[in-house]
C-alpha atoms as a PDB file:
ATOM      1  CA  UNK A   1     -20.403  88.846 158.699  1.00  0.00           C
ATOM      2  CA  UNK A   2     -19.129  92.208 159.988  1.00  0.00           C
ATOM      3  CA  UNK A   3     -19.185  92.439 163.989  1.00  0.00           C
ATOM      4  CA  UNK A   4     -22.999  93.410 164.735  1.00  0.00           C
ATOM      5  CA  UNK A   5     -24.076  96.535 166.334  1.00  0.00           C
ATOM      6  CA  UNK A   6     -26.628  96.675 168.650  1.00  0.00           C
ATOM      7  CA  UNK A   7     -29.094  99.483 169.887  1.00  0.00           C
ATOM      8  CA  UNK A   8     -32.261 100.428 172.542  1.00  0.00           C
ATOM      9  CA  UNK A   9     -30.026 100.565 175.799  1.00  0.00           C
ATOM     10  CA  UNK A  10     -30.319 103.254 178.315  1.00  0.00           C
ATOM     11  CA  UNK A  11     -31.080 103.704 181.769  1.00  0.00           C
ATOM     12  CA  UNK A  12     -34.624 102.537 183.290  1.00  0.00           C
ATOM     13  CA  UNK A  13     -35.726 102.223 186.643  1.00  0.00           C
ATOM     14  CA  UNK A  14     -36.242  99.008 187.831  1.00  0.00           C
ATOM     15  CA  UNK A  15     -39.674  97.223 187.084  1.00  0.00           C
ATOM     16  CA  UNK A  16     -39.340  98.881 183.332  1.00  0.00           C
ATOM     17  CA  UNK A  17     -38.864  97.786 179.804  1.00  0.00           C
ATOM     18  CA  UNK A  18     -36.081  98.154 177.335  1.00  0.00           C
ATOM     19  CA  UNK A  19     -36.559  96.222 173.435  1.00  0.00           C
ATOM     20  CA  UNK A  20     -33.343  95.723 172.071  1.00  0.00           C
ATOM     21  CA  UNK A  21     -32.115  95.344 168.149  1.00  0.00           C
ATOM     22  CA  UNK A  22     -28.879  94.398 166.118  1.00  0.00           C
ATOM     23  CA  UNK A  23     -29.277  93.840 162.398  1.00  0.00           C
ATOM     24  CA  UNK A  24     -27.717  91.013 160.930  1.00  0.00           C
ATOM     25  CA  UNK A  25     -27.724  90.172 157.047  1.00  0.00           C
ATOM     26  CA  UNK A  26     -30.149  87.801 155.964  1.00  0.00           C
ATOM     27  CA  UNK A  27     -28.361  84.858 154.842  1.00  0.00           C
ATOM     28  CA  UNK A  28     -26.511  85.068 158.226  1.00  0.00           C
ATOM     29  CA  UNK A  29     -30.306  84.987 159.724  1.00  0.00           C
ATOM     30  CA  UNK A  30     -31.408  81.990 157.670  1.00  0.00           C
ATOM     31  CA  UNK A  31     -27.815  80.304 158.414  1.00  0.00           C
ATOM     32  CA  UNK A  32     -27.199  80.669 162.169  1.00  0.00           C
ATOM     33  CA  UNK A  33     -28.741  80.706 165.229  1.00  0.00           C
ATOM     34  CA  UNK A  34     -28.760  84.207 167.067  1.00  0.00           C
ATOM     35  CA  UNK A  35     -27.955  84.461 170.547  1.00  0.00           C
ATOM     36  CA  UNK A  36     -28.177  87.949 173.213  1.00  0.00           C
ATOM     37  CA  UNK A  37     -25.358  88.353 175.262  1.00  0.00           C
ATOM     38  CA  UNK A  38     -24.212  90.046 178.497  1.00  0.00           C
ATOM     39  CA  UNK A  39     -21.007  91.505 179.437  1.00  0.00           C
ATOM     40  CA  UNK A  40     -21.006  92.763 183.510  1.00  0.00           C
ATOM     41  CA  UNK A  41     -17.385  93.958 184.881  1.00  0.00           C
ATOM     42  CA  UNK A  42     -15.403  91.215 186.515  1.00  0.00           C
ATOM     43  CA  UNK A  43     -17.552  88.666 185.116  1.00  0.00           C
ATOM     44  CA  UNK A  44     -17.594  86.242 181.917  1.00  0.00           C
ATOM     45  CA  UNK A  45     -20.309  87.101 179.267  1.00  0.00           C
ATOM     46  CA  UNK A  46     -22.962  84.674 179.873  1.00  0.00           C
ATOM     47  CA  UNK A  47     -25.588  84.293 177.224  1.00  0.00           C
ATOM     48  CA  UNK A  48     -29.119  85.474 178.128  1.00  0.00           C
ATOM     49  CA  UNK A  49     -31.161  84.713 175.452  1.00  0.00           C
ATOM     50  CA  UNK A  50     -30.738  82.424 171.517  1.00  0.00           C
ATOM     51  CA  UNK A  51     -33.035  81.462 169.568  1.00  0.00           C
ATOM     52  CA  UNK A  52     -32.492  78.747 166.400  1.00  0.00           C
ATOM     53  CA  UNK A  53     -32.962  79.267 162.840  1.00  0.00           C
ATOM     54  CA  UNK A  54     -36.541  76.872 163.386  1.00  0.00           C
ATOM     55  CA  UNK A  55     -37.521  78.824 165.975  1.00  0.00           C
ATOM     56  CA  UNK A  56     -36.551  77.523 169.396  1.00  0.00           C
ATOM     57  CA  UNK A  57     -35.665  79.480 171.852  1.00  0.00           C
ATOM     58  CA  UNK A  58     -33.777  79.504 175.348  1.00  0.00           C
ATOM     59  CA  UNK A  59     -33.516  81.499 178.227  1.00  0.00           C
ATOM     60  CA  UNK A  60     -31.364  81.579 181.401  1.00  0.00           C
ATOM     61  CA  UNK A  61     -33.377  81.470 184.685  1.00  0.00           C
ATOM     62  CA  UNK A  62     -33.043  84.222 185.905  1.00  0.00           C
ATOM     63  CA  UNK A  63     -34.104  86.184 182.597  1.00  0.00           C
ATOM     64  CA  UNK A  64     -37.307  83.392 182.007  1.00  0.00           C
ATOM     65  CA  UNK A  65     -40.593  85.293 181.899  1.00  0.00           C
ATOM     66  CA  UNK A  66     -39.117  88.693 181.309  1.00  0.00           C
ATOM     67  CA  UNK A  67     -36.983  88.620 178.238  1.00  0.00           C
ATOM     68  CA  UNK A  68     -38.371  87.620 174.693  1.00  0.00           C
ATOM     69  CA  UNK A  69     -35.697  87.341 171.681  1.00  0.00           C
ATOM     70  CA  UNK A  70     -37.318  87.265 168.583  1.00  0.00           C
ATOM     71  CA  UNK A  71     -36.699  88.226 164.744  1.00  0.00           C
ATOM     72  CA  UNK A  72     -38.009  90.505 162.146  1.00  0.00           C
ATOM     73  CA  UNK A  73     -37.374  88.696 158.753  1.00  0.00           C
ATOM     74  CA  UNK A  74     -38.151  91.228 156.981  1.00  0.00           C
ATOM     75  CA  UNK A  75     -36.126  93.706 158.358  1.00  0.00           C
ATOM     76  CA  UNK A  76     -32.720  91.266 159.167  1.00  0.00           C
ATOM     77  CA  UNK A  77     -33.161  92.330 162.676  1.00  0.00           C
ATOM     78  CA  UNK A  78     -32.434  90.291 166.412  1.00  0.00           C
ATOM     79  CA  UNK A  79     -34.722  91.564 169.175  1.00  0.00           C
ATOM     80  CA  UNK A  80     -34.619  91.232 172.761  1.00  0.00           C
ATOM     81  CA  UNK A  81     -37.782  92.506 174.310  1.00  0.00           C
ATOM     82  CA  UNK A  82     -36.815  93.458 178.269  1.00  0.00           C
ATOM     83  CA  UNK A  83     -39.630  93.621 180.617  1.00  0.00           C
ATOM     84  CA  UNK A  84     -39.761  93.675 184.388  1.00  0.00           C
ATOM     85  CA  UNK A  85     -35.859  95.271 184.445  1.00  0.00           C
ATOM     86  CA  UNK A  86     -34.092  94.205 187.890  1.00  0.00           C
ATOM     87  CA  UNK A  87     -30.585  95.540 188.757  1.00  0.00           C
ATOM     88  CA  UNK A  88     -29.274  92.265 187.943  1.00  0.00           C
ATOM     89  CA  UNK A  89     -29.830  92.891 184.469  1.00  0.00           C
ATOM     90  CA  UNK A  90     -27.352  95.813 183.927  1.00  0.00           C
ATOM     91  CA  UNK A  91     -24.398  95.311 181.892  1.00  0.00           C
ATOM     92  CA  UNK A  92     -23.504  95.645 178.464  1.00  0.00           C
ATOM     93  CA  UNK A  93     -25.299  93.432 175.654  1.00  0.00           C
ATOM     94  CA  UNK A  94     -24.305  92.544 172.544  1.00  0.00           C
ATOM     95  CA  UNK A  95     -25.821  89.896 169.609  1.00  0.00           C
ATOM     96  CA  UNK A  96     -23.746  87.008 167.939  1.00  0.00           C
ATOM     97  CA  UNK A  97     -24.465  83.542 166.777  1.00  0.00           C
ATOM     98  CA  UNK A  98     -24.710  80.993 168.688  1.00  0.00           C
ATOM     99  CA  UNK A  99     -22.070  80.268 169.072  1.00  0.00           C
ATOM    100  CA  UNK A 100     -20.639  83.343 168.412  1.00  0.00           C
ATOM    101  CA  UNK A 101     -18.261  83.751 165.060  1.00  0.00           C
ATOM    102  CA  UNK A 102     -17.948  87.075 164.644  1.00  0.00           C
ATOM    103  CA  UNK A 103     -16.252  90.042 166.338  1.00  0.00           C
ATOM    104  CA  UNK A 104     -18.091  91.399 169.543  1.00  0.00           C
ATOM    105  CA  UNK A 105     -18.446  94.810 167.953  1.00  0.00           C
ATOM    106  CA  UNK A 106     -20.366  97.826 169.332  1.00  0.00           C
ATOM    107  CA  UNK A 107     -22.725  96.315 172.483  1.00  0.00           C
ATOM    108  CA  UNK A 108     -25.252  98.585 174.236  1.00  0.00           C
ATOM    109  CA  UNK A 109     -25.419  99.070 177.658  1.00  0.00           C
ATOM    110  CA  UNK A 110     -28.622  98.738 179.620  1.00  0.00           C
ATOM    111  CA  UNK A 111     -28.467 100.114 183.503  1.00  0.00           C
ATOM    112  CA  UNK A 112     -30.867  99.618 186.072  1.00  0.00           C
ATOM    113  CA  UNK A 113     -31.256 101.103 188.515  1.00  0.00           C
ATOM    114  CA  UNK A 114     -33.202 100.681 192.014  1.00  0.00           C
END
């Protein structure tokens, strides 16, 4: 699997909504679990959202409510639906498996502001 590349960043204001995608192939869909990830300056990428090849997914707290990571089959695509933006959230976000094999590849950065 080539490094992913996601897309749907920009710049909201706080209190809006950003969706996410990164296509993935499909056997690399069926085979892994798929996990959102967030890189911040000065900080370790910390893993915001994954969800497993049956279905289960997992949020960190502070994302829990807001953020939905799902998965269009039929398309071979990873979403992260973004709602109720904070500040917090801003950094740069990228897909991988869980855990993540592949090259980080071209993230997309999501700002928001106050």
């Amino acid at each position: 699997q080539a490094p992913l590349v996601a897309s749907g960043g920009g710049l909201v204001q706080a209190g809006g909504s950003l969706r996410l995608s990164c296509t993935v192939s499909r056997n690399a869909l069926a085979r892994y679990n798929m996990g959102w990830y967030r890189q911040t300056p000065g900080k370790q990428r910390v893993m915001v959202a994954s969800r497993g090849t049956r279905g289960r997914t997992d949020y960190i707290e502070s994302v829990k409510g807001r953020f939905t990571i799902s998965r269009d089959d039929a398309n071979a695509t990873v979403i992260l639906q973004m709602n109720q933006l904070k500040p917090e959230d801003t950094g740069v976000y990228h897909c991988n498996s869980v855990p993540p094999l592949w090259g980080w590849g071209q993230g997309t950065q999501v700002t928001v502001s106050s």
